[in-house]
C-alpha atoms as a PDB file:
ATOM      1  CA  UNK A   1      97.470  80.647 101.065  1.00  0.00           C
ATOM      2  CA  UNK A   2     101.116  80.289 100.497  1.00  0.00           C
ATOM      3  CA  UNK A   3     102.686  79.770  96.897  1.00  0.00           C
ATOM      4  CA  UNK A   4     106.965  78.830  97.472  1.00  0.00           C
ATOM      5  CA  UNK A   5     106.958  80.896 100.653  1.00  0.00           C
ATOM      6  CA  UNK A   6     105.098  83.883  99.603  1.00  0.00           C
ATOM      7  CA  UNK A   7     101.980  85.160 100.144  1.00  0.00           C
ATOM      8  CA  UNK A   8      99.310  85.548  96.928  1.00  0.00           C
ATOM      9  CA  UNK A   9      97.909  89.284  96.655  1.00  0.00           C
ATOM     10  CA  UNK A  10      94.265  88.940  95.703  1.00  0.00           C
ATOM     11  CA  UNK A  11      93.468  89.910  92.553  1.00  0.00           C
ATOM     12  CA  UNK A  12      90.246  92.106  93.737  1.00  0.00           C
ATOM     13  CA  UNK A  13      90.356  95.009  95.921  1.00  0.00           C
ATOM     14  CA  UNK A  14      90.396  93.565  99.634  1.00  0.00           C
ATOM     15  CA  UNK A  15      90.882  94.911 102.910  1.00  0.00           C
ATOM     16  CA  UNK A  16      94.169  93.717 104.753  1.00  0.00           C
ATOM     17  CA  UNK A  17      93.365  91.430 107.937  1.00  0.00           C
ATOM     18  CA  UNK A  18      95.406  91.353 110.812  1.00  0.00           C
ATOM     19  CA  UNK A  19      96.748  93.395 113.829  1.00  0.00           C
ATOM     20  CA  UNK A  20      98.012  96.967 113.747  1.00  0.00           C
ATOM     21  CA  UNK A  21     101.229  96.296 115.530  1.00  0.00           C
ATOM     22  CA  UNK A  22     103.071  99.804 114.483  1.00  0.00           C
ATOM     23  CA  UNK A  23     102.199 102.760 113.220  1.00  0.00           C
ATOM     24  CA  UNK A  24     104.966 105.604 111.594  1.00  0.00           C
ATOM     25  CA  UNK A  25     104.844 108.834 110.532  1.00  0.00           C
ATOM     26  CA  UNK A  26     106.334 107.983 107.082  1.00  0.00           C
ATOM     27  CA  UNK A  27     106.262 105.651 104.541  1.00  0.00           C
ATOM     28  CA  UNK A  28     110.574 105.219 104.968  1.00  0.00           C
ATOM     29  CA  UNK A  29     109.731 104.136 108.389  1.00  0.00           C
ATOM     30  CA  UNK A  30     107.049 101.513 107.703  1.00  0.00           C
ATOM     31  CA  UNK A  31     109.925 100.123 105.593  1.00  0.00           C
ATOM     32  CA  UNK A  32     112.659 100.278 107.963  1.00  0.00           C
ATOM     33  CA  UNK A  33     110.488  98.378 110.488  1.00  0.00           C
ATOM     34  CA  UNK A  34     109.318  95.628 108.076  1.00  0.00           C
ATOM     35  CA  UNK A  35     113.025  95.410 106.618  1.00  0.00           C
ATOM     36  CA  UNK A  36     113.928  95.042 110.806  1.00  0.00           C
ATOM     37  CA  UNK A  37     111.342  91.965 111.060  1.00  0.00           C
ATOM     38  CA  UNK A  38     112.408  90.180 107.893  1.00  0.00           C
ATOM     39  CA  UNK A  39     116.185  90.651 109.178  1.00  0.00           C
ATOM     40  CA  UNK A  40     115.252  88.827 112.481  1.00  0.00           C
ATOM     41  CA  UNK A  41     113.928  86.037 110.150  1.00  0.00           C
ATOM     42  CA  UNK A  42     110.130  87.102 110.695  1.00  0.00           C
ATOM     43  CA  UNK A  43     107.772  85.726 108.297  1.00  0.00           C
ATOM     44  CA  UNK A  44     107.192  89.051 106.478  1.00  0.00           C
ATOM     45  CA  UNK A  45     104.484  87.513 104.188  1.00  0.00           C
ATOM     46  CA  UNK A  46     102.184  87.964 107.336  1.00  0.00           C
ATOM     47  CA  UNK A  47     102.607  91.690 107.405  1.00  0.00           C
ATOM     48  CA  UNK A  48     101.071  94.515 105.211  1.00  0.00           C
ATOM     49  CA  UNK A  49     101.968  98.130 105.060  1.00  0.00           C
ATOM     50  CA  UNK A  50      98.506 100.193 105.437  1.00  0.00           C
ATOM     51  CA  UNK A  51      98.305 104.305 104.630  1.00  0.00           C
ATOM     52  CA  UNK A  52      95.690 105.967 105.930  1.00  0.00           C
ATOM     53  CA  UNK A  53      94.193 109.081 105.300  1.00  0.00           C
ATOM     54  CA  UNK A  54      95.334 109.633 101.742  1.00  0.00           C
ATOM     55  CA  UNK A  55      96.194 112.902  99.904  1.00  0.00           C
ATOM     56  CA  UNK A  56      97.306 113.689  96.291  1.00  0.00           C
ATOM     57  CA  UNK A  57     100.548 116.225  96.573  1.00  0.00           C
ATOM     58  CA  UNK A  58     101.401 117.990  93.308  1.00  0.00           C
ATOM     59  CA  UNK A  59     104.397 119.882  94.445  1.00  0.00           C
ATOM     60  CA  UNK A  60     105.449 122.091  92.204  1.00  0.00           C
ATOM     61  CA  UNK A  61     108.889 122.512  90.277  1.00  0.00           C
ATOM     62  CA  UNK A  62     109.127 125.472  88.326  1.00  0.00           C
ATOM     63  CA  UNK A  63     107.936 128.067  85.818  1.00  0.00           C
ATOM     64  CA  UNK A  64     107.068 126.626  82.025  1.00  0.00           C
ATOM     65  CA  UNK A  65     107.797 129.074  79.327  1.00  0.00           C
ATOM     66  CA  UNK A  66     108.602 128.728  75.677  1.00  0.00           C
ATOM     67  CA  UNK A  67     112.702 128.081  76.257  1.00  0.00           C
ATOM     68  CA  UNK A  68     111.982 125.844  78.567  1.00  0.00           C
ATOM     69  CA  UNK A  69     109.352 123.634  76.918  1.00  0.00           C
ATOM     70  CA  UNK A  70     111.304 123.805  73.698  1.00  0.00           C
ATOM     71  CA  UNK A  71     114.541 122.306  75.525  1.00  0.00           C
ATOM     72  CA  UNK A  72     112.844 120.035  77.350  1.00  0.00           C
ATOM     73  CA  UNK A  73     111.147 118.296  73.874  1.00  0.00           C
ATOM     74  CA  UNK A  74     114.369 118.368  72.309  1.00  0.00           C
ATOM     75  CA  UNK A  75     115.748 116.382  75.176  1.00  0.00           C
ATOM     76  CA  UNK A  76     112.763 113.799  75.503  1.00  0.00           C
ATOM     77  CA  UNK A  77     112.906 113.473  71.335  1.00  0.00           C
ATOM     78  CA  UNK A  78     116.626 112.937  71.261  1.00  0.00           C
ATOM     79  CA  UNK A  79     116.723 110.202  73.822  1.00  0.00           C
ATOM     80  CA  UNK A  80     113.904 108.729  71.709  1.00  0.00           C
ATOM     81  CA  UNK A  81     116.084 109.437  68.137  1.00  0.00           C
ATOM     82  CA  UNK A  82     118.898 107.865  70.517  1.00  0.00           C
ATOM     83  CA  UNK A  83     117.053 104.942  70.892  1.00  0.00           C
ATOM     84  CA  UNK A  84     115.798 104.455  66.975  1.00  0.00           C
ATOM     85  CA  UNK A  85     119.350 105.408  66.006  1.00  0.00           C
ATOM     86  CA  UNK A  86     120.797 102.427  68.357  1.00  0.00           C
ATOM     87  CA  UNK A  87     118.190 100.078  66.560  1.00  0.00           C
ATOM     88  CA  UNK A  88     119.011 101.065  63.402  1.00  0.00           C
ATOM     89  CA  UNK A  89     122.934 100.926  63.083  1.00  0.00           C
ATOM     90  CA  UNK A  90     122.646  97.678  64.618  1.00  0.00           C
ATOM     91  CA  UNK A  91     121.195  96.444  61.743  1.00  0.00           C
ATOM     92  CA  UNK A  92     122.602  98.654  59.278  1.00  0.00           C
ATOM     93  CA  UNK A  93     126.057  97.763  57.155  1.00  0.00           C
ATOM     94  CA  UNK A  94     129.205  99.345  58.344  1.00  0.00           C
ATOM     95  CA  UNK A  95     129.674 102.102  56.209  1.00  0.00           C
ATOM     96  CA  UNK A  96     127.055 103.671  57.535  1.00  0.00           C
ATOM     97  CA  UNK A  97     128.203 105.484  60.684  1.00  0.00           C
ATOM     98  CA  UNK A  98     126.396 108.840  60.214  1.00  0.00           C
ATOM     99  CA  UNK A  99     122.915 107.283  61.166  1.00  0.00           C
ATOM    100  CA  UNK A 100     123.028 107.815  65.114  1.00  0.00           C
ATOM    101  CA  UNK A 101     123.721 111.309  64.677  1.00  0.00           C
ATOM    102  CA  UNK A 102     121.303 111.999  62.266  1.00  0.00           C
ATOM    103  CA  UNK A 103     118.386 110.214  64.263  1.00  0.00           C
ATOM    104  CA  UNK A 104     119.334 112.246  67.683  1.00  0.00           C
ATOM    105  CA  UNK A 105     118.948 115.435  65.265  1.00  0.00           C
ATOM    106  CA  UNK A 106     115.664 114.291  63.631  1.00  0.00           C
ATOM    107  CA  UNK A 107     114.434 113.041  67.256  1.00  0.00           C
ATOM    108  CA  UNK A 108     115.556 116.338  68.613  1.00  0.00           C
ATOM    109  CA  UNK A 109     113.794 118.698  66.059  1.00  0.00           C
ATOM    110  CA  UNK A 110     110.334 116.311  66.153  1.00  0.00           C
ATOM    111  CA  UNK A 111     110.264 116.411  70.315  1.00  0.00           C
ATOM    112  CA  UNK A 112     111.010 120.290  70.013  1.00  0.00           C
ATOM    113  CA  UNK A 113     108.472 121.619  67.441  1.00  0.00           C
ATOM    114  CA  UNK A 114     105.715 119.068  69.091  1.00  0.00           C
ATOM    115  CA  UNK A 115     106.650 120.476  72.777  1.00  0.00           C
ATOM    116  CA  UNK A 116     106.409 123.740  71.547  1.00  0.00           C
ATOM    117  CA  UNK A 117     102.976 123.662  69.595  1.00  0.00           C
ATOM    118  CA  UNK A 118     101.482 122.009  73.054  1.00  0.00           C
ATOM    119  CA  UNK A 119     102.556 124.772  74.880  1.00  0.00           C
ATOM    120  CA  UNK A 120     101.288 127.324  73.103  1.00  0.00           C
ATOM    121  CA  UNK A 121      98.461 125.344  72.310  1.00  0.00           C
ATOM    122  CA  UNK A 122      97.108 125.306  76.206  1.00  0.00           C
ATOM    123  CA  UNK A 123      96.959 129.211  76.150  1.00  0.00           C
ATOM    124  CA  UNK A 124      98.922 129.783  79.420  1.00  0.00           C
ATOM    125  CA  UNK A 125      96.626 127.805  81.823  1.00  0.00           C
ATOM    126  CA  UNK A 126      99.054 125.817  82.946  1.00  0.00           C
ATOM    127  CA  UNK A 127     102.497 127.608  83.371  1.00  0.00           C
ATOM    128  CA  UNK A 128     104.428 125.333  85.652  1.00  0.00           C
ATOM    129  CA  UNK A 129     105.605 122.424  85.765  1.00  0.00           C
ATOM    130  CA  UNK A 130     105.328 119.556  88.179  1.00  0.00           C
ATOM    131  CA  UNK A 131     105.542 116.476  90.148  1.00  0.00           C
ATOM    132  CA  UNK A 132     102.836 114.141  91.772  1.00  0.00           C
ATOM    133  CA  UNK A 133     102.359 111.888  94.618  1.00  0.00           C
ATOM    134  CA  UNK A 134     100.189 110.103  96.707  1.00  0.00           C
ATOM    135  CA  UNK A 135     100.942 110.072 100.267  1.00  0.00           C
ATOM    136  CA  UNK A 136      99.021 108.717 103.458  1.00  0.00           C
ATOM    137  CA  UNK A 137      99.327 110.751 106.834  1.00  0.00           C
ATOM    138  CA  UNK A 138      99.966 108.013 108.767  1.00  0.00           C
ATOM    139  CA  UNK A 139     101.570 104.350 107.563  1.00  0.00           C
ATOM    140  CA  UNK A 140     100.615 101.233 109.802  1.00  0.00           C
ATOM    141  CA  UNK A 141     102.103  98.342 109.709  1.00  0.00           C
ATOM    142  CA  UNK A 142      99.499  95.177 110.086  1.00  0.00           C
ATOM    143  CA  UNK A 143     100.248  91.456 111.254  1.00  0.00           C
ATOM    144  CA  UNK A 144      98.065  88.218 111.302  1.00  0.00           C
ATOM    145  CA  UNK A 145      96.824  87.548 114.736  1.00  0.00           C
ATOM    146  CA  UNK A 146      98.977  84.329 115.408  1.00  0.00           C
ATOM    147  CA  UNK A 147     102.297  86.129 114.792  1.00  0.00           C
ATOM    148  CA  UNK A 148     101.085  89.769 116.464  1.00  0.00           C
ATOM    149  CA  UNK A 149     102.939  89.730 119.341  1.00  0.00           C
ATOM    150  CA  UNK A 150     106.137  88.499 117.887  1.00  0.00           C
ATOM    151  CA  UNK A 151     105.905  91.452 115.296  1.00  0.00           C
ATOM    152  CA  UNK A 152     105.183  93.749 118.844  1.00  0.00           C
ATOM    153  CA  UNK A 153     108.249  92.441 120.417  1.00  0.00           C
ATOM    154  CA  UNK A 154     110.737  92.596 117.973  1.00  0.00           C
ATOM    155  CA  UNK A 155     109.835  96.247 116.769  1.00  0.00           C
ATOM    156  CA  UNK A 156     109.782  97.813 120.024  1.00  0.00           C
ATOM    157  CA  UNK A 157     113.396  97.842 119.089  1.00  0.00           C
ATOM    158  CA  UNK A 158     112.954 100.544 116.586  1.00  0.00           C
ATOM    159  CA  UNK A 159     109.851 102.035 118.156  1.00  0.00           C
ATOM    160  CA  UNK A 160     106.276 102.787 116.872  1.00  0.00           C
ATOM    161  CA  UNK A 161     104.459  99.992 118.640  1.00  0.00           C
ATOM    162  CA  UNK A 162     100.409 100.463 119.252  1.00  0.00           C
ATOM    163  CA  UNK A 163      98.985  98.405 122.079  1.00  0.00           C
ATOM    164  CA  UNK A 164      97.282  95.228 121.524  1.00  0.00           C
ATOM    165  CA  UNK A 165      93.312  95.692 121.784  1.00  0.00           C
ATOM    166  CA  UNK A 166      92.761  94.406 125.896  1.00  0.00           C
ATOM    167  CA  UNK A 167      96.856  93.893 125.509  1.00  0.00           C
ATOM    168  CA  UNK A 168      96.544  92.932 129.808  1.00  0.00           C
ATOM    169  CA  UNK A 169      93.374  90.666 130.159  1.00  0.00           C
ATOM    170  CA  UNK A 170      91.830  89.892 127.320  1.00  0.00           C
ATOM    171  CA  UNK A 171      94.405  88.613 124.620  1.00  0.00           C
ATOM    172  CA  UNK A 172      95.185  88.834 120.639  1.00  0.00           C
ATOM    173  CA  UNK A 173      92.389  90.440 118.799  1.00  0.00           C
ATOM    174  CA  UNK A 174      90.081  88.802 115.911  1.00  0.00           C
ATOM    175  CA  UNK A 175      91.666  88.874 112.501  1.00  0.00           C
ATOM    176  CA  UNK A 176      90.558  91.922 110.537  1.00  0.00           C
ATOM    177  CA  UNK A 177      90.630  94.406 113.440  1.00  0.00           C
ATOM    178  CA  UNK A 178      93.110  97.348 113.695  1.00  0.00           C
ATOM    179  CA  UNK A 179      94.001  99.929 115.967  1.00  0.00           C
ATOM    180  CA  UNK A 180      94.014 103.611 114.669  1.00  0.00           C
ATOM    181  CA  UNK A 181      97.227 105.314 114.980  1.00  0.00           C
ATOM    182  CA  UNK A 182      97.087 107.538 117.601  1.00  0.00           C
ATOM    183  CA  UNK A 183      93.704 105.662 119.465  1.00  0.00           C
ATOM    184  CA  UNK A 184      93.773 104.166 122.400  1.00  0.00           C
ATOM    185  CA  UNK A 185      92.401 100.555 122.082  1.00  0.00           C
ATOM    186  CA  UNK A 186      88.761 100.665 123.430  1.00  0.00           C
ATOM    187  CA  UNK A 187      88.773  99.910 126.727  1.00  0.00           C
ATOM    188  CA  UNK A 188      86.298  97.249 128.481  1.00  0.00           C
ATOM    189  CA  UNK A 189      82.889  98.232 130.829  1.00  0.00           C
ATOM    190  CA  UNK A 190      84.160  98.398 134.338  1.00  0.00           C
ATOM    191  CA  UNK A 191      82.373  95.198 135.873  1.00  0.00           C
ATOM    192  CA  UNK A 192      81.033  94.791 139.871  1.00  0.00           C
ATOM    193  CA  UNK A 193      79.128  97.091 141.891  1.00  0.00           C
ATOM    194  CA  UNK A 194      79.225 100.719 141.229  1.00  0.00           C
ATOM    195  CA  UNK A 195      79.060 102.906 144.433  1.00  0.00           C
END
Protein backbone atom coordinates (compact mmCIF):
# COMPACT_ATOMS: atom_id res chain seq x y z
CA UNK A 1 0.00 0.00 0.00
CA UNK A 2 1.23 3.30 -1.16
CA UNK A 3 0.96 6.59 1.03
CA UNK A 4 2.12 9.97 -1.56
CA UNK A 5 4.39 7.65 -3.52
CA UNK A 6 6.05 5.78 -0.83
CA UNK A 7 5.87 2.63 0.46
CA UNK A 8 4.56 2.07 4.41
CA UNK A 9 7.20 -0.08 6.51
CA UNK A 10 5.13 -2.36 8.71
CA UNK A 11 5.18 -1.65 12.03
CA UNK A 12 5.86 -5.51 13.13
CA UNK A 13 8.78 -7.48 12.26
CA UNK A 14 8.05 -8.94 8.62
CA UNK A 15 9.93 -10.69 6.13
CA UNK A 16 10.60 -8.67 2.80
CA UNK A 17 8.67 -10.25 -0.34
CA UNK A 18 9.93 -10.11 -3.63
CA UNK A 19 12.76 -11.26 -6.02
CA UNK A 20 16.47 -11.35 -5.24
CA UNK A 21 17.57 -9.52 -8.31
CA UNK A 22 21.34 -8.62 -6.99
CA UNK A 23 23.38 -9.58 -4.54
CA UNK A 24 26.90 -7.44 -3.34
CA UNK A 25 29.54 -8.00 -1.28
CA UNK A 26 28.96 -4.75 0.71
CA UNK A 27 26.51 -2.75 2.07
CA UNK A 28 28.11 0.58 -0.24
CA UNK A 29 27.27 -1.53 -3.14
CA UNK A 30 23.66 -2.47 -2.35
CA UNK A 31 23.41 1.35 -2.26
CA UNK A 32 25.10 2.23 -5.33
CA UNK A 33 22.82 -0.21 -7.21
CA UNK A 34 19.52 0.99 -5.65
CA UNK A 35 20.78 4.76 -6.04
CA UNK A 36 21.45 3.41 -10.06
CA UNK A 37 17.61 2.20 -10.26
CA UNK A 38 16.06 5.26 -8.66
CA UNK A 39 18.34 7.43 -11.15
CA UNK A 40 16.79 5.54 -14.17
CA UNK A 41 13.40 6.59 -12.63
CA UNK A 42 12.72 2.96 -11.14
CA UNK A 43 10.11 2.78 -8.61
CA UNK A 44 12.53 2.22 -5.69
CA UNK A 45 9.64 1.76 -3.17
CA UNK A 46 9.46 -1.85 -4.70
CA UNK A 47 12.95 -2.73 -3.65
CA UNK A 48 14.45 -3.69 -0.19
CA UNK A 49 18.02 -4.04 0.82
CA UNK A 50 18.35 -7.63 2.65
CA UNK A 51 21.78 -8.67 4.84
CA UNK A 52 22.27 -11.95 5.41
CA UNK A 53 24.26 -13.79 7.64
CA UNK A 54 24.75 -11.20 10.35
CA UNK A 55 27.76 -10.59 12.67
CA UNK A 56 28.44 -8.07 15.51
CA UNK A 57 32.17 -6.45 14.80
CA UNK A 58 33.64 -4.63 17.80
CA UNK A 59 36.81 -3.44 16.26
CA UNK A 60 38.91 -2.14 18.47
CA UNK A 61 40.54 1.46 18.80
CA UNK A 62 42.99 1.73 21.36
CA UNK A 63 44.39 1.28 24.87
CA UNK A 64 42.19 3.03 27.92
CA UNK A 65 44.29 4.24 30.73
CA UNK A 66 43.83 6.90 33.34
CA UNK A 67 45.17 10.05 30.92
CA UNK A 68 43.20 8.98 28.51
CA UNK A 69 39.84 8.45 30.23
CA UNK A 70 40.40 11.62 32.18
CA UNK A 71 40.78 13.71 28.78
CA UNK A 72 38.28 12.13 27.16
CA UNK A 73 35.49 13.15 30.19
CA UNK A 74 36.77 16.50 30.19
CA UNK A 75 36.04 16.72 26.52
CA UNK A 76 32.47 15.00 26.59
CA UNK A 77 31.65 17.39 29.92
CA UNK A 78 32.83 20.54 28.25
CA UNK A 79 30.82 20.15 25.11
CA UNK A 80 27.96 19.48 27.55
CA UNK A 81 29.05 22.85 29.89
CA UNK A 82 29.25 24.33 26.18
CA UNK A 83 25.90 23.60 25.62
CA UNK A 84 24.35 24.81 29.27
CA UNK A 85 26.64 27.82 28.93
CA UNK A 86 24.99 28.68 25.32
CA UNK A 87 21.49 28.30 27.10
CA UNK A 88 22.28 30.29 29.76
CA UNK A 89 23.86 33.61 28.35
CA UNK A 90 21.08 33.60 26.05
CA UNK A 91 18.94 34.34 28.65
CA UNK A 92 21.16 36.05 30.90
CA UNK A 93 21.61 40.17 30.94
CA UNK A 94 24.59 41.55 29.17
CA UNK A 95 26.93 42.16 31.73
CA UNK A 96 27.33 38.90 32.24
CA UNK A 97 29.90 37.59 29.75
CA UNK A 98 31.99 35.35 32.06
CA UNK A 99 29.20 32.58 32.17
CA UNK A 100 30.28 30.44 28.98
CA UNK A 101 33.61 30.12 30.27
CA UNK A 102 32.80 29.24 33.54
CA UNK A 103 30.21 26.45 32.46
CA UNK A 104 32.91 24.78 29.89
CA UNK A 105 35.21 24.73 33.19
CA UNK A 106 32.50 23.34 35.54
CA UNK A 107 31.37 20.87 32.57
CA UNK A 108 34.98 20.01 32.10
CA UNK A 109 35.91 19.20 35.80
CA UNK A 110 32.27 17.16 36.33
CA UNK A 111 32.92 14.90 32.90
CA UNK A 112 36.64 14.43 34.18
CA UNK A 113 36.31 13.34 37.86
CA UNK A 114 33.07 11.10 36.74
CA UNK A 115 35.25 9.47 33.74
CA UNK A 116 37.85 8.89 36.00
CA UNK A 117 35.97 7.22 39.05
CA UNK A 118 34.34 4.75 36.19
CA UNK A 119 37.52 3.77 35.16
CA UNK A 120 38.96 2.89 38.07
CA UNK A 121 35.83 1.69 39.23
CA UNK A 122 35.75 -1.40 36.50
CA UNK A 123 39.13 -2.73 37.96
CA UNK A 124 40.97 -3.06 34.59
CA UNK A 125 38.54 -5.51 32.84
CA UNK A 126 38.03 -3.54 30.20
CA UNK A 127 41.21 -1.60 29.03
CA UNK A 128 40.39 -0.55 25.52
CA UNK A 129 38.36 1.24 23.93
CA UNK A 130 36.05 0.67 21.02
CA UNK A 131 33.70 0.78 18.21
CA UNK A 132 30.66 -1.47 17.17
CA UNK A 133 28.86 -2.62 14.19
CA UNK A 134 26.62 -4.87 12.72
CA UNK A 135 27.43 -6.12 9.40
CA UNK A 136 25.83 -8.88 7.05
CA UNK A 137 28.25 -11.05 4.79
CA UNK A 138 26.39 -10.69 1.95
CA UNK A 139 23.70 -7.63 1.03
CA UNK A 140 20.84 -8.57 -1.53
CA UNK A 141 18.93 -6.43 -3.08
CA UNK A 142 15.03 -7.69 -3.40
CA UNK A 143 12.24 -6.53 -5.98
CA UNK A 144 8.41 -7.27 -6.24
CA UNK A 145 7.76 -9.83 -8.84
CA UNK A 146 5.97 -7.46 -11.41
CA UNK A 147 8.95 -5.08 -11.66
CA UNK A 148 11.87 -8.06 -11.30
CA UNK A 149 13.07 -8.08 -14.50
CA UNK A 150 13.20 -4.40 -15.04
CA UNK A 151 15.34 -4.16 -11.74
CA UNK A 152 17.55 -7.31 -13.63
CA UNK A 153 17.99 -5.29 -16.68
CA UNK A 154 18.89 -2.09 -15.61
CA UNK A 155 21.54 -3.33 -12.96
CA UNK A 156 23.36 -5.57 -15.13
CA UNK A 157 24.87 -2.23 -15.84
CA UNK A 158 26.70 -2.12 -12.61
CA UNK A 159 26.86 -5.87 -12.13
CA UNK A 160 25.74 -8.27 -9.30
CA UNK A 161 22.72 -9.75 -10.99
CA UNK A 162 21.41 -13.43 -9.66
CA UNK A 163 19.36 -15.38 -12.16
CA UNK A 164 15.72 -15.44 -12.08
CA UNK A 165 14.39 -18.87 -10.48
CA UNK A 166 13.60 -21.04 -14.16
CA UNK A 167 14.91 -17.43 -15.71
CA UNK A 168 14.54 -19.62 -19.53
CA UNK A 169 11.17 -21.60 -19.29
CA UNK A 170 9.39 -21.10 -16.53
CA UNK A 171 9.03 -17.25 -15.77
CA UNK A 172 9.00 -14.62 -12.67
CA UNK A 173 8.91 -16.38 -9.41
CA UNK A 174 6.03 -16.18 -6.58
CA UNK A 175 6.31 -13.17 -4.35
CA UNK A 176 8.23 -13.98 -1.19
CA UNK A 177 10.87 -16.23 -2.80
CA UNK A 178 14.61 -15.32 -3.03
CA UNK A 179 17.61 -16.62 -4.41
CA UNK A 180 20.69 -17.09 -2.05
CA UNK A 181 23.67 -15.25 -3.06
CA UNK A 182 25.95 -17.43 -4.44
CA UNK A 183 23.04 -20.49 -5.25
CA UNK A 184 22.17 -21.50 -8.26
CA UNK A 185 18.32 -21.28 -8.67
CA UNK A 186 16.99 -24.90 -8.25
CA UNK A 187 16.80 -26.37 -11.29
CA UNK A 188 13.59 -28.41 -12.66
CA UNK A 189 13.27 -32.65 -12.87
CA UNK A 190 14.49 -33.53 -16.29
CA UNK A 191 11.08 -34.73 -17.95
CA UNK A 192 10.70 -37.75 -20.89
CA UNK A 193 12.17 -41.04 -21.00
CA UNK A 194 15.32 -41.77 -19.23
CA UNK A 195 17.64 -44.26 -21.10
Amino acid sequence: MSFSGTTRVPKAPTLPQGETVAAYGTYLEAQKAVDHLADHQFPVQLVTIVGTDLRMVERVTGRLSYPRAALGGFLSGAWFGLFVGLLMSLFSTPGTSSLLPAAILIGGAFGLILSVVTYSLSGGKRDFTSSSQIVAATYSVLCRSEKAHVARQLLAQVGGVTPAWGASSAGPSPVGTTTPAGQEPPQAPPTGPQG
